[in-house]
N, C-alpha and C. Protein backbone atom coordinates (compact mmCIF):
# COMPACT_ATOMS: atom_id res chain seq x y z
N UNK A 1 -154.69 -47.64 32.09
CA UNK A 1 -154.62 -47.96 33.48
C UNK A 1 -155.85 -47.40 34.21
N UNK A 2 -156.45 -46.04 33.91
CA UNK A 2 -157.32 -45.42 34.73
C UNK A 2 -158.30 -46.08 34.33
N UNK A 3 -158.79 -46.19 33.42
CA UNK A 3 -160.09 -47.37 32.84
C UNK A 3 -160.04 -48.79 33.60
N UNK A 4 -159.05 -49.40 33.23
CA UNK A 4 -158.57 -50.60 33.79
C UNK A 4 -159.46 -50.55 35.48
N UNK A 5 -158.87 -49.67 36.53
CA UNK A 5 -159.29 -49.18 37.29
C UNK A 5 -160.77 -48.82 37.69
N UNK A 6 -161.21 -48.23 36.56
CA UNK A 6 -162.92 -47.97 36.53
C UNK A 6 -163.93 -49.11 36.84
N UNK A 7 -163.28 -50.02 35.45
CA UNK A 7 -164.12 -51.35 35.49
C UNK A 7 -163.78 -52.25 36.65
N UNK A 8 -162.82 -52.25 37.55
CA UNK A 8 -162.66 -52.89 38.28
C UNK A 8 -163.07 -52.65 40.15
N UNK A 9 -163.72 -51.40 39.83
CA UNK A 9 -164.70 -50.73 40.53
C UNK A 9 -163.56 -50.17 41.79
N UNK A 10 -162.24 -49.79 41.26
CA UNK A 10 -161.18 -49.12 42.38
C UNK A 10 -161.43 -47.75 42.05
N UNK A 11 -161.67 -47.00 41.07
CA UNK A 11 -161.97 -45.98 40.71
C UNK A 11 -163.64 -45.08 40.63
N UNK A 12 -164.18 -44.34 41.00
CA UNK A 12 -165.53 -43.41 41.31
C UNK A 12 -165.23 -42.78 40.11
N UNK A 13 -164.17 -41.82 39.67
CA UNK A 13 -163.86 -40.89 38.96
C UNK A 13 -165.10 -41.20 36.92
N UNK A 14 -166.14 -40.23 37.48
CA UNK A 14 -167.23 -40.36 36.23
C UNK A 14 -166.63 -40.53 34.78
N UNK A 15 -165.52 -39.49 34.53
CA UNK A 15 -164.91 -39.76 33.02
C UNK A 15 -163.69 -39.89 33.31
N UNK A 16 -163.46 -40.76 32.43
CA UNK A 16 -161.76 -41.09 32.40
C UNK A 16 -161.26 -40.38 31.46
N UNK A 17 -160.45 -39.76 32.00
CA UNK A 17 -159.41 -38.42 30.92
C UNK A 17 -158.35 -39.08 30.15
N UNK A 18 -158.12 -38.16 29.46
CA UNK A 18 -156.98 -38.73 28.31
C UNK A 18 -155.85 -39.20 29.25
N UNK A 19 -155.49 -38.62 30.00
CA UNK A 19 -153.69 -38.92 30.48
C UNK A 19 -153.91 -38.51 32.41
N UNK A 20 -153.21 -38.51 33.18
CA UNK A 20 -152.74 -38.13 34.61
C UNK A 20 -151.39 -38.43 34.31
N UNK A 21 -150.82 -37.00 34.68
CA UNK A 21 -149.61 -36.48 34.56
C UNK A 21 -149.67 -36.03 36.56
N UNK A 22 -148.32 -36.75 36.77
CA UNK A 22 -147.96 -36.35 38.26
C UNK A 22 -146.31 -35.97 38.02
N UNK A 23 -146.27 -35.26 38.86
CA UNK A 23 -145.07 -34.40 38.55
C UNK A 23 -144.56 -33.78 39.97
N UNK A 24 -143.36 -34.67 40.23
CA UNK A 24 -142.97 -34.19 42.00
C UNK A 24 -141.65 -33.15 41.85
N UNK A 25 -142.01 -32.70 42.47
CA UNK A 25 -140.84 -31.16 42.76
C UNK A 25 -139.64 -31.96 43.68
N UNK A 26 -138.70 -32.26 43.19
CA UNK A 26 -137.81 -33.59 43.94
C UNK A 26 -136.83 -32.72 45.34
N UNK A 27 -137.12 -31.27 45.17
CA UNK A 27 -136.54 -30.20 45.58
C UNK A 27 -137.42 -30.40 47.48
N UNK A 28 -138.69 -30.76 46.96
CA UNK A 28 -139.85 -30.34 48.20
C UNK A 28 -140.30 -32.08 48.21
N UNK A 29 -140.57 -32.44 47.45
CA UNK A 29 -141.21 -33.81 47.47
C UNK A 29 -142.36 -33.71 47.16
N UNK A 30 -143.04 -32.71 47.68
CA UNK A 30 -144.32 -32.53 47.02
C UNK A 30 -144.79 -33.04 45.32
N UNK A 31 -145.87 -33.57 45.21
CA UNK A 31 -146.55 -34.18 44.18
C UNK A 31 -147.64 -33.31 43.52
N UNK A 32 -147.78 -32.76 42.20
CA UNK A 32 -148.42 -31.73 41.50
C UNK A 32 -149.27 -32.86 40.61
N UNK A 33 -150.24 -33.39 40.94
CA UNK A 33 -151.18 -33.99 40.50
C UNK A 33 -152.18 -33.36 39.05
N UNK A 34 -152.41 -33.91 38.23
CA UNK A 34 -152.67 -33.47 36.54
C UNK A 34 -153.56 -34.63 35.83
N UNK A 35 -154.92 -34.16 35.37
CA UNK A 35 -155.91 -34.72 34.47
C UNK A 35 -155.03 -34.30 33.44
N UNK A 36 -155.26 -34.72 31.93
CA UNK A 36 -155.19 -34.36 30.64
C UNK A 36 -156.59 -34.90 30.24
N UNK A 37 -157.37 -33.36 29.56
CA UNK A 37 -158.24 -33.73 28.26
C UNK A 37 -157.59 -32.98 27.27
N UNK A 38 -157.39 -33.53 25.85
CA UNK A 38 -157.39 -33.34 24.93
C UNK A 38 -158.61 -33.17 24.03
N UNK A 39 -158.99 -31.96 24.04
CA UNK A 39 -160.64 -32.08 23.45
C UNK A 39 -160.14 -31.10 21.83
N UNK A 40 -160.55 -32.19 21.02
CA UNK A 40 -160.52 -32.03 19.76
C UNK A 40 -161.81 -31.97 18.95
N UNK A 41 -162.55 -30.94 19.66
CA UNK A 41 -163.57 -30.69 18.94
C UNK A 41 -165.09 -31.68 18.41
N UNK A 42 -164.94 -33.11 19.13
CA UNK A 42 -165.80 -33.99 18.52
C UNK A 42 -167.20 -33.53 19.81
N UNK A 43 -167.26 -33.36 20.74
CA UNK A 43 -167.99 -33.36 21.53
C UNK A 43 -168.56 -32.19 21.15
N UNK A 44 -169.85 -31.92 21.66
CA UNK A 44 -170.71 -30.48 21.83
C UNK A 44 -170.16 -29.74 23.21
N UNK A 45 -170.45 -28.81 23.56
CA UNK A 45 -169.66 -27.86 24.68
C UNK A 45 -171.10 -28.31 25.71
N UNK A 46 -171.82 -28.09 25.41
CA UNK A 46 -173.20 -28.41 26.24
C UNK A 46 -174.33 -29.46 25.34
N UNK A 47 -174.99 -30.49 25.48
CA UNK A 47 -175.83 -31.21 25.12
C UNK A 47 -177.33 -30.91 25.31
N UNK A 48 -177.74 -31.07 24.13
CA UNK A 48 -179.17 -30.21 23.88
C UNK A 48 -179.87 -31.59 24.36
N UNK A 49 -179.48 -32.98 24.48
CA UNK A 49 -180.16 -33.97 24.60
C UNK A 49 -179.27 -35.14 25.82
N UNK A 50 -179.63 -35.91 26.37
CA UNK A 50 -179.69 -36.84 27.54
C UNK A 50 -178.66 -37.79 26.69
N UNK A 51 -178.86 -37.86 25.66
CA UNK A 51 -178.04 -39.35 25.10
C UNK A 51 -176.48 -38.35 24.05
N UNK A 52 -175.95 -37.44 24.28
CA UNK A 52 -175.04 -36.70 23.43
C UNK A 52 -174.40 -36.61 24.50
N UNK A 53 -172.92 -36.69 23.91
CA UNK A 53 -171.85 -36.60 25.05
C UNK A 53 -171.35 -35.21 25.52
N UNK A 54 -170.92 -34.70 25.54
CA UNK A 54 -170.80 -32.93 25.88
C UNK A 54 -170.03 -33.03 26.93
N UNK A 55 -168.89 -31.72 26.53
CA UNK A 55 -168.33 -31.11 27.14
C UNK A 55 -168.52 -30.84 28.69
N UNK A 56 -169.47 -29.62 28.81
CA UNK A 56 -170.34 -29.82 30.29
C UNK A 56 -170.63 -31.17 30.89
N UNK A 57 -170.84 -32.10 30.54
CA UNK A 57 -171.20 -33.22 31.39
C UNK A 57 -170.07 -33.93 32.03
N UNK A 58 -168.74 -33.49 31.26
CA UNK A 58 -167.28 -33.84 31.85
C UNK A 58 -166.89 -33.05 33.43
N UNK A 59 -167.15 -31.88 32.69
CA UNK A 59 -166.97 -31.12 33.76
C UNK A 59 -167.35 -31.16 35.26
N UNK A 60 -168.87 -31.09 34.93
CA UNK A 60 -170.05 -31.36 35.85
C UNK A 60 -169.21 -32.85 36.82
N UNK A 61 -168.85 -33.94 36.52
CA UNK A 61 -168.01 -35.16 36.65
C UNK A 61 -166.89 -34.80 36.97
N UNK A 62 -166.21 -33.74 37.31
CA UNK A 62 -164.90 -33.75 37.49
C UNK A 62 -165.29 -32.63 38.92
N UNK A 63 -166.17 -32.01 39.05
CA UNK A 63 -166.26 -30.70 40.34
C UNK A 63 -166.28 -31.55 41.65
N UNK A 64 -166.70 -32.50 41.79
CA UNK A 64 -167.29 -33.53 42.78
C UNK A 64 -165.83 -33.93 43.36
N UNK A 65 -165.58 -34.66 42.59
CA UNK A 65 -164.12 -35.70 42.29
C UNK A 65 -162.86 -35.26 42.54
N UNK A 66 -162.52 -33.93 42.26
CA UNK A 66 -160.94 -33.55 42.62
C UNK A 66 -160.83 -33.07 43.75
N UNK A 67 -161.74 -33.05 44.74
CA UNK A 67 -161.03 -32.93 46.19
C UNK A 67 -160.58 -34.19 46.76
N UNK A 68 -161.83 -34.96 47.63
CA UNK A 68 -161.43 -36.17 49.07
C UNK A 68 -161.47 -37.38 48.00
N UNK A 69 -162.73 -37.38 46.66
CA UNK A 69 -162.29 -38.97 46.38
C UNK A 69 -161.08 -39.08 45.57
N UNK A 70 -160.30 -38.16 44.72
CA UNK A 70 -159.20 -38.27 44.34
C UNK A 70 -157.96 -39.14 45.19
N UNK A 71 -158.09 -37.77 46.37
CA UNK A 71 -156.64 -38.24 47.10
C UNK A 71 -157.11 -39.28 47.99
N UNK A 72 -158.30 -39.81 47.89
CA UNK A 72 -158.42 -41.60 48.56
C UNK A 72 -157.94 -42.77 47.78
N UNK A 73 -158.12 -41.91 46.54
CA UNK A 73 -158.29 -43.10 45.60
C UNK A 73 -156.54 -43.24 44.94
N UNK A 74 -155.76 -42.17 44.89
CA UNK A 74 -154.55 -42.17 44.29
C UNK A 74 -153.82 -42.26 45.59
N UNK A 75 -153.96 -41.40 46.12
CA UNK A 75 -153.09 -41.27 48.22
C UNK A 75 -151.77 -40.62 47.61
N UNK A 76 -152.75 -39.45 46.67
CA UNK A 76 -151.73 -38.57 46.71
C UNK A 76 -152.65 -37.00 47.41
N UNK A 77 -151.71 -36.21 48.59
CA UNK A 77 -152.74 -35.04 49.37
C UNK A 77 -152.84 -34.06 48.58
N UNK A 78 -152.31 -34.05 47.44
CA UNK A 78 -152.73 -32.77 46.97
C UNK A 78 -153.86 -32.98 45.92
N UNK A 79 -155.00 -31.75 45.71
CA UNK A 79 -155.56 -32.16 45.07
C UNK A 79 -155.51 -31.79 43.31
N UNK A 80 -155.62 -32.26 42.04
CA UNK A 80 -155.26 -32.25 40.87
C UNK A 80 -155.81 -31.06 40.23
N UNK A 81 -155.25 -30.83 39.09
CA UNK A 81 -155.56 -29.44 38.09
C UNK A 81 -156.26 -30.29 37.07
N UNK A 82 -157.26 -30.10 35.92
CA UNK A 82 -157.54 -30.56 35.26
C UNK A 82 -157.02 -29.42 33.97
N UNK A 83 -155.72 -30.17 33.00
CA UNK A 83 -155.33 -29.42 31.80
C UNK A 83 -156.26 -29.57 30.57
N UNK A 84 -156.99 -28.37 29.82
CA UNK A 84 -157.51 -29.09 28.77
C UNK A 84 -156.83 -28.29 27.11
N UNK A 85 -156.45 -29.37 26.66
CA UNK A 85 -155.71 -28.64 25.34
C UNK A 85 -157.14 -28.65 24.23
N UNK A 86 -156.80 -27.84 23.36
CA UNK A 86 -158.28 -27.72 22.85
C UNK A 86 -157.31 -27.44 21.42
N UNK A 87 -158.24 -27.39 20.11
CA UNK A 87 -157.80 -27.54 18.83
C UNK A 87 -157.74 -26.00 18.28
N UNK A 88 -158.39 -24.83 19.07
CA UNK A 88 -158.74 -23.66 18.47
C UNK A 88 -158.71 -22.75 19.74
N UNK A 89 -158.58 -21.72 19.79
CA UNK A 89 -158.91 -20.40 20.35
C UNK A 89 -160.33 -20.37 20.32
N UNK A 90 -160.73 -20.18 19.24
CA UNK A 90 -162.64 -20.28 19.78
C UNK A 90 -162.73 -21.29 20.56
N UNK A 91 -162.37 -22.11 20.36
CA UNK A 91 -163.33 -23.63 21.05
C UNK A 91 -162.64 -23.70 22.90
N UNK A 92 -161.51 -22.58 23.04
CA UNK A 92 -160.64 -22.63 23.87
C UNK A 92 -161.61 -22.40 25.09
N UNK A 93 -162.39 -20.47 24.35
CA UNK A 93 -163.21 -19.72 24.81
C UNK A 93 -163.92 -20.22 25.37
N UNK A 94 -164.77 -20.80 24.52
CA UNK A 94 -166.09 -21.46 24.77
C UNK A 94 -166.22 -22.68 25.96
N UNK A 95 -164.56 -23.17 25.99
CA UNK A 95 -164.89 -24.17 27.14
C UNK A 95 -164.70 -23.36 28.48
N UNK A 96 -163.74 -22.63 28.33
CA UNK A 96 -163.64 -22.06 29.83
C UNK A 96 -164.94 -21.12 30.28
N UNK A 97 -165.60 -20.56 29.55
CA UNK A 97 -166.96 -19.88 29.50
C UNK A 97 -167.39 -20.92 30.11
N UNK A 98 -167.48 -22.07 29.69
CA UNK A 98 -168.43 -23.00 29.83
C UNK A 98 -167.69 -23.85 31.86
N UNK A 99 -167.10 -23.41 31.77
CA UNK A 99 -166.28 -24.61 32.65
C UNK A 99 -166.51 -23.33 33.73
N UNK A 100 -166.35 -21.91 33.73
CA UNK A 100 -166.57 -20.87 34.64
C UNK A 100 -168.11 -20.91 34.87
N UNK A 101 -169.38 -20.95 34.17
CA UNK A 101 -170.58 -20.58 34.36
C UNK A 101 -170.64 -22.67 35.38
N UNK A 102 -170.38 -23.37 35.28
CA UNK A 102 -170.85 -24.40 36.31
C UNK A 102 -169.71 -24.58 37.68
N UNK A 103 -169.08 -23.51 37.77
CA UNK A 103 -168.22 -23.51 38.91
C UNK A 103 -166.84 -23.95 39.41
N UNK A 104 -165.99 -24.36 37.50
CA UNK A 104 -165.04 -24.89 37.58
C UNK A 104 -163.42 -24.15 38.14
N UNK A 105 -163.79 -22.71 37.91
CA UNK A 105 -162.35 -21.70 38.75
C UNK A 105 -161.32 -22.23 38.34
N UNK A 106 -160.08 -21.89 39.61
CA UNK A 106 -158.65 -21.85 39.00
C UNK A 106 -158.29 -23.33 38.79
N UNK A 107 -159.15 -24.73 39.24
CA UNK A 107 -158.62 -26.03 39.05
C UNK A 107 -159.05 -26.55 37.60
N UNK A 108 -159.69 -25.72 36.87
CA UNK A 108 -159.44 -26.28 35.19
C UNK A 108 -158.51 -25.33 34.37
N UNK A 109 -157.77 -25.33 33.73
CA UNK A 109 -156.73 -25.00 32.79
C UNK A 109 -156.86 -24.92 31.48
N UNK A 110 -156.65 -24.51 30.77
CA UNK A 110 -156.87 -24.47 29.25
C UNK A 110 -155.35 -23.92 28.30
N UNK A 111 -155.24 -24.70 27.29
CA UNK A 111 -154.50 -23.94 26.21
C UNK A 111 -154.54 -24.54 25.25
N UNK A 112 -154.65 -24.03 23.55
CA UNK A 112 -154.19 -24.52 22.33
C UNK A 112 -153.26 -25.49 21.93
N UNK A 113 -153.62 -25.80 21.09
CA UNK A 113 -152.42 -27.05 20.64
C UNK A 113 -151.43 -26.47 20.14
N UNK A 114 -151.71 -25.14 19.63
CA UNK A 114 -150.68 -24.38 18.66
C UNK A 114 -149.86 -23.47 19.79
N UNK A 115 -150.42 -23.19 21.32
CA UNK A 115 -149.93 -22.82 22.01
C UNK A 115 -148.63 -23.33 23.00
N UNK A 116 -149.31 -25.08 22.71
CA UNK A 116 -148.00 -25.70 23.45
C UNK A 116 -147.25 -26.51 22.32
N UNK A 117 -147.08 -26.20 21.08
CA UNK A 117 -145.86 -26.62 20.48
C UNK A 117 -144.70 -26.23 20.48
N UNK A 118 -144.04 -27.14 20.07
CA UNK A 118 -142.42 -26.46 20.52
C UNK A 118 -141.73 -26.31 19.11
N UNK A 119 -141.91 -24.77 19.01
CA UNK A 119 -141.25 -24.02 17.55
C UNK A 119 -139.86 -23.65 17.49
N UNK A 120 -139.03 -24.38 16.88
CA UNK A 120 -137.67 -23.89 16.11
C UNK A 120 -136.75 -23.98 17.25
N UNK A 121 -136.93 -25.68 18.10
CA UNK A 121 -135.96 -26.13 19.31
C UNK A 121 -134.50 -26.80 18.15
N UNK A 122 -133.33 -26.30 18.58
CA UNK A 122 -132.34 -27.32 18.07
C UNK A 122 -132.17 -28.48 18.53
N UNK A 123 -131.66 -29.28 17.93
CA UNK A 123 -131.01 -30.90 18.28
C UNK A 123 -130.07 -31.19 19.15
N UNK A 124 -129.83 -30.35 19.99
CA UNK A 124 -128.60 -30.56 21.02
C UNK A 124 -129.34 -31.53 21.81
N UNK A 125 -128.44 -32.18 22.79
CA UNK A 125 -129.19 -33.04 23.96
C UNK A 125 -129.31 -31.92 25.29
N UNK A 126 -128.92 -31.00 25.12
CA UNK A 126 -128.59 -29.31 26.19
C UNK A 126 -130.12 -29.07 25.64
N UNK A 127 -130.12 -28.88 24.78
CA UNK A 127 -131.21 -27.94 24.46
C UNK A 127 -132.73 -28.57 24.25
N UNK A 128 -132.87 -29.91 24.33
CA UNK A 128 -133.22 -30.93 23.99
C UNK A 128 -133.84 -31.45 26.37
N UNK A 129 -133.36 -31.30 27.13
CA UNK A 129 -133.14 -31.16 28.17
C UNK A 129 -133.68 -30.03 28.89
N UNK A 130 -133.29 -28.52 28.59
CA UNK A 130 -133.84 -27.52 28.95
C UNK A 130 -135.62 -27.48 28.14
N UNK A 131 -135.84 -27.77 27.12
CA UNK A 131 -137.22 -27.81 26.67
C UNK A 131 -137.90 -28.65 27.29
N UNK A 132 -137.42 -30.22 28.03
CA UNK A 132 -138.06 -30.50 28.63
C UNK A 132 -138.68 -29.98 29.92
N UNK A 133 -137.85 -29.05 30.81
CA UNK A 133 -138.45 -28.25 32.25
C UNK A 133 -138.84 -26.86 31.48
N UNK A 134 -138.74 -26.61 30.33
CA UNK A 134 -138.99 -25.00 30.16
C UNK A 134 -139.57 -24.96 28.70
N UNK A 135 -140.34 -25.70 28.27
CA UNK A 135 -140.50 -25.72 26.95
C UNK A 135 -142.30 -25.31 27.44
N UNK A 136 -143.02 -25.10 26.08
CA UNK A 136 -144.37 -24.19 25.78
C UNK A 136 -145.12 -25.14 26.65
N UNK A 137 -145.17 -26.32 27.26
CA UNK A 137 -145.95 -27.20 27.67
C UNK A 137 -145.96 -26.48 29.69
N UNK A 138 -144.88 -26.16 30.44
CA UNK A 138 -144.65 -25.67 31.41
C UNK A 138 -144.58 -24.39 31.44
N UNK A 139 -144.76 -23.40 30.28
CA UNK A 139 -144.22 -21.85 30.41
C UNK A 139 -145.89 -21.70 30.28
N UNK A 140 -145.68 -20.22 30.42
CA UNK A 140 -147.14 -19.15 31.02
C UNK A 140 -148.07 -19.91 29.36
N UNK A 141 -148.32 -20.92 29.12
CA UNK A 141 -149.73 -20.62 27.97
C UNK A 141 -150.83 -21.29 28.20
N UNK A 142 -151.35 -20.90 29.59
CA UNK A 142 -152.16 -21.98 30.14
C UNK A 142 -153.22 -20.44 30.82
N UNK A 143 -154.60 -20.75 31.24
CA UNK A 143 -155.28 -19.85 31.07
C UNK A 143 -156.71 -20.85 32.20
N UNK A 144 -157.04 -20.33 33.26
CA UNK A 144 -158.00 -20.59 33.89
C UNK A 144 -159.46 -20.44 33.62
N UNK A 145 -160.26 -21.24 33.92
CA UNK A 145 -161.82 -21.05 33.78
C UNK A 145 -162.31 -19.42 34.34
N UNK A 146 -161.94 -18.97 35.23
CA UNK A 146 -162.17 -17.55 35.78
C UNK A 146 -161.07 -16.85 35.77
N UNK A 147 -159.81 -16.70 34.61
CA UNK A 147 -158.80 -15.47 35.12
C UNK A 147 -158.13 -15.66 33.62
N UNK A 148 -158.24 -14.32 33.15
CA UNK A 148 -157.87 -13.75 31.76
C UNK A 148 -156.35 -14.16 31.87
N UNK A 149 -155.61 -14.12 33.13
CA UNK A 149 -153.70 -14.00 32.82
C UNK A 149 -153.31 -15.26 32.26
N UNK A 150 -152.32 -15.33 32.22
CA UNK A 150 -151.59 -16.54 31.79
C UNK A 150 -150.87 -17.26 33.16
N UNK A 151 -150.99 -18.41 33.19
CA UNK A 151 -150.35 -19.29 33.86
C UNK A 151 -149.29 -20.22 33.69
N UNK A 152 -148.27 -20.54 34.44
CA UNK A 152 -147.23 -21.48 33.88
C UNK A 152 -147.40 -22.56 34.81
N UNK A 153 -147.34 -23.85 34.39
CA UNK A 153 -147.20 -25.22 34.69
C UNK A 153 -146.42 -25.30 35.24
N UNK A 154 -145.11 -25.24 35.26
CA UNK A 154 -143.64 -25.06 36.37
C UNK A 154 -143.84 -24.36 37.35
N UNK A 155 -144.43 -22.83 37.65
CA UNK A 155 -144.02 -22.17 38.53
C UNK A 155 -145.37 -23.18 39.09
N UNK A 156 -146.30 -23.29 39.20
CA UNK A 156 -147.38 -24.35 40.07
C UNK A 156 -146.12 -25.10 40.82
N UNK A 157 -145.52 -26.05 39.71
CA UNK A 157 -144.94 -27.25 40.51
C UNK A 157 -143.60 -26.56 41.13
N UNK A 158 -143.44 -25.54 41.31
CA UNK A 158 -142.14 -24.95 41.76
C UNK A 158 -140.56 -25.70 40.85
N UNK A 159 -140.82 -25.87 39.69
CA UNK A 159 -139.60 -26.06 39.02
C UNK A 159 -139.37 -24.84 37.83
């Protein structure tokens, strides 16, 4: 859909991310707006050359974009988090290093793939239900471009 969008010249937004995840707090109404990159390691973190795709050049494309042309372009007021799941702990490092030294702060996100799996859930439809609002994907394993703590995805959206 967001591509779809690109080529059809309704969309500015430089890279099109894996997913937009919106997520309304039905409590407030409020709308918690969400990029997904899934960066699996194929890209370089920074490009030594003009024609290599890199990490940084996403970024750089996304600082512009998540304030006024976002919420023109979706007409949603809040403005979006960009989540990035990454394949490794090193490579985790290296992006938020990388995403802090060009000015990216608390609106990029980071965590492991091994961080948001969901280990040793039973088969109940109870339990099956609660993992969906409280499972590793919404709990604290999420980690900012500038701040060592841990962050949770729920308490953001107030659920």
């Amino acid at each position: 859909m967001l591509a779809g969008r690109k080529r059809k010249g309704q969309l500015s937004l430089p890279t099109i991310p894996d997913g937009l995840l919106v997520v309304q707090n039905l409590s407030t109404g409020l709308d918690y707006p969400c990029f997904v990159e899934l960066d699996l390691g194929s890209e370089s973190v920074a490009a030594r050359s003009h024609t290599r795709r890199a990490f940084a050049h996403k970024i750089e494309g996304y600082l512009d974009y998540l304030g006024s042309s976002f919420r023109q372009e979706f007409g949603i007021q809040a403005p979006p988090i960009l989540l990035i799941v990454t394949d490794s702990e090193r490579r985790m490092q290296s992006l938020r290093s990388t995403a802090q030294r060009l000015g990216g702060g608390g609106r990029y996100w980071f965590a492991t793939l091994d961080q948001l799996q969901d280990r040793g859930v039973a088969d109940s439809q109870q339990t099956r239900h609660s993992a969906a609002r409280h499972g590793p994907f919404w709990a604290s394993n999420w980690q900012t471009a500038h701040d060592d703590g841990w962050r949770s995805l729920a308490a953001r959206c107030g659920i």
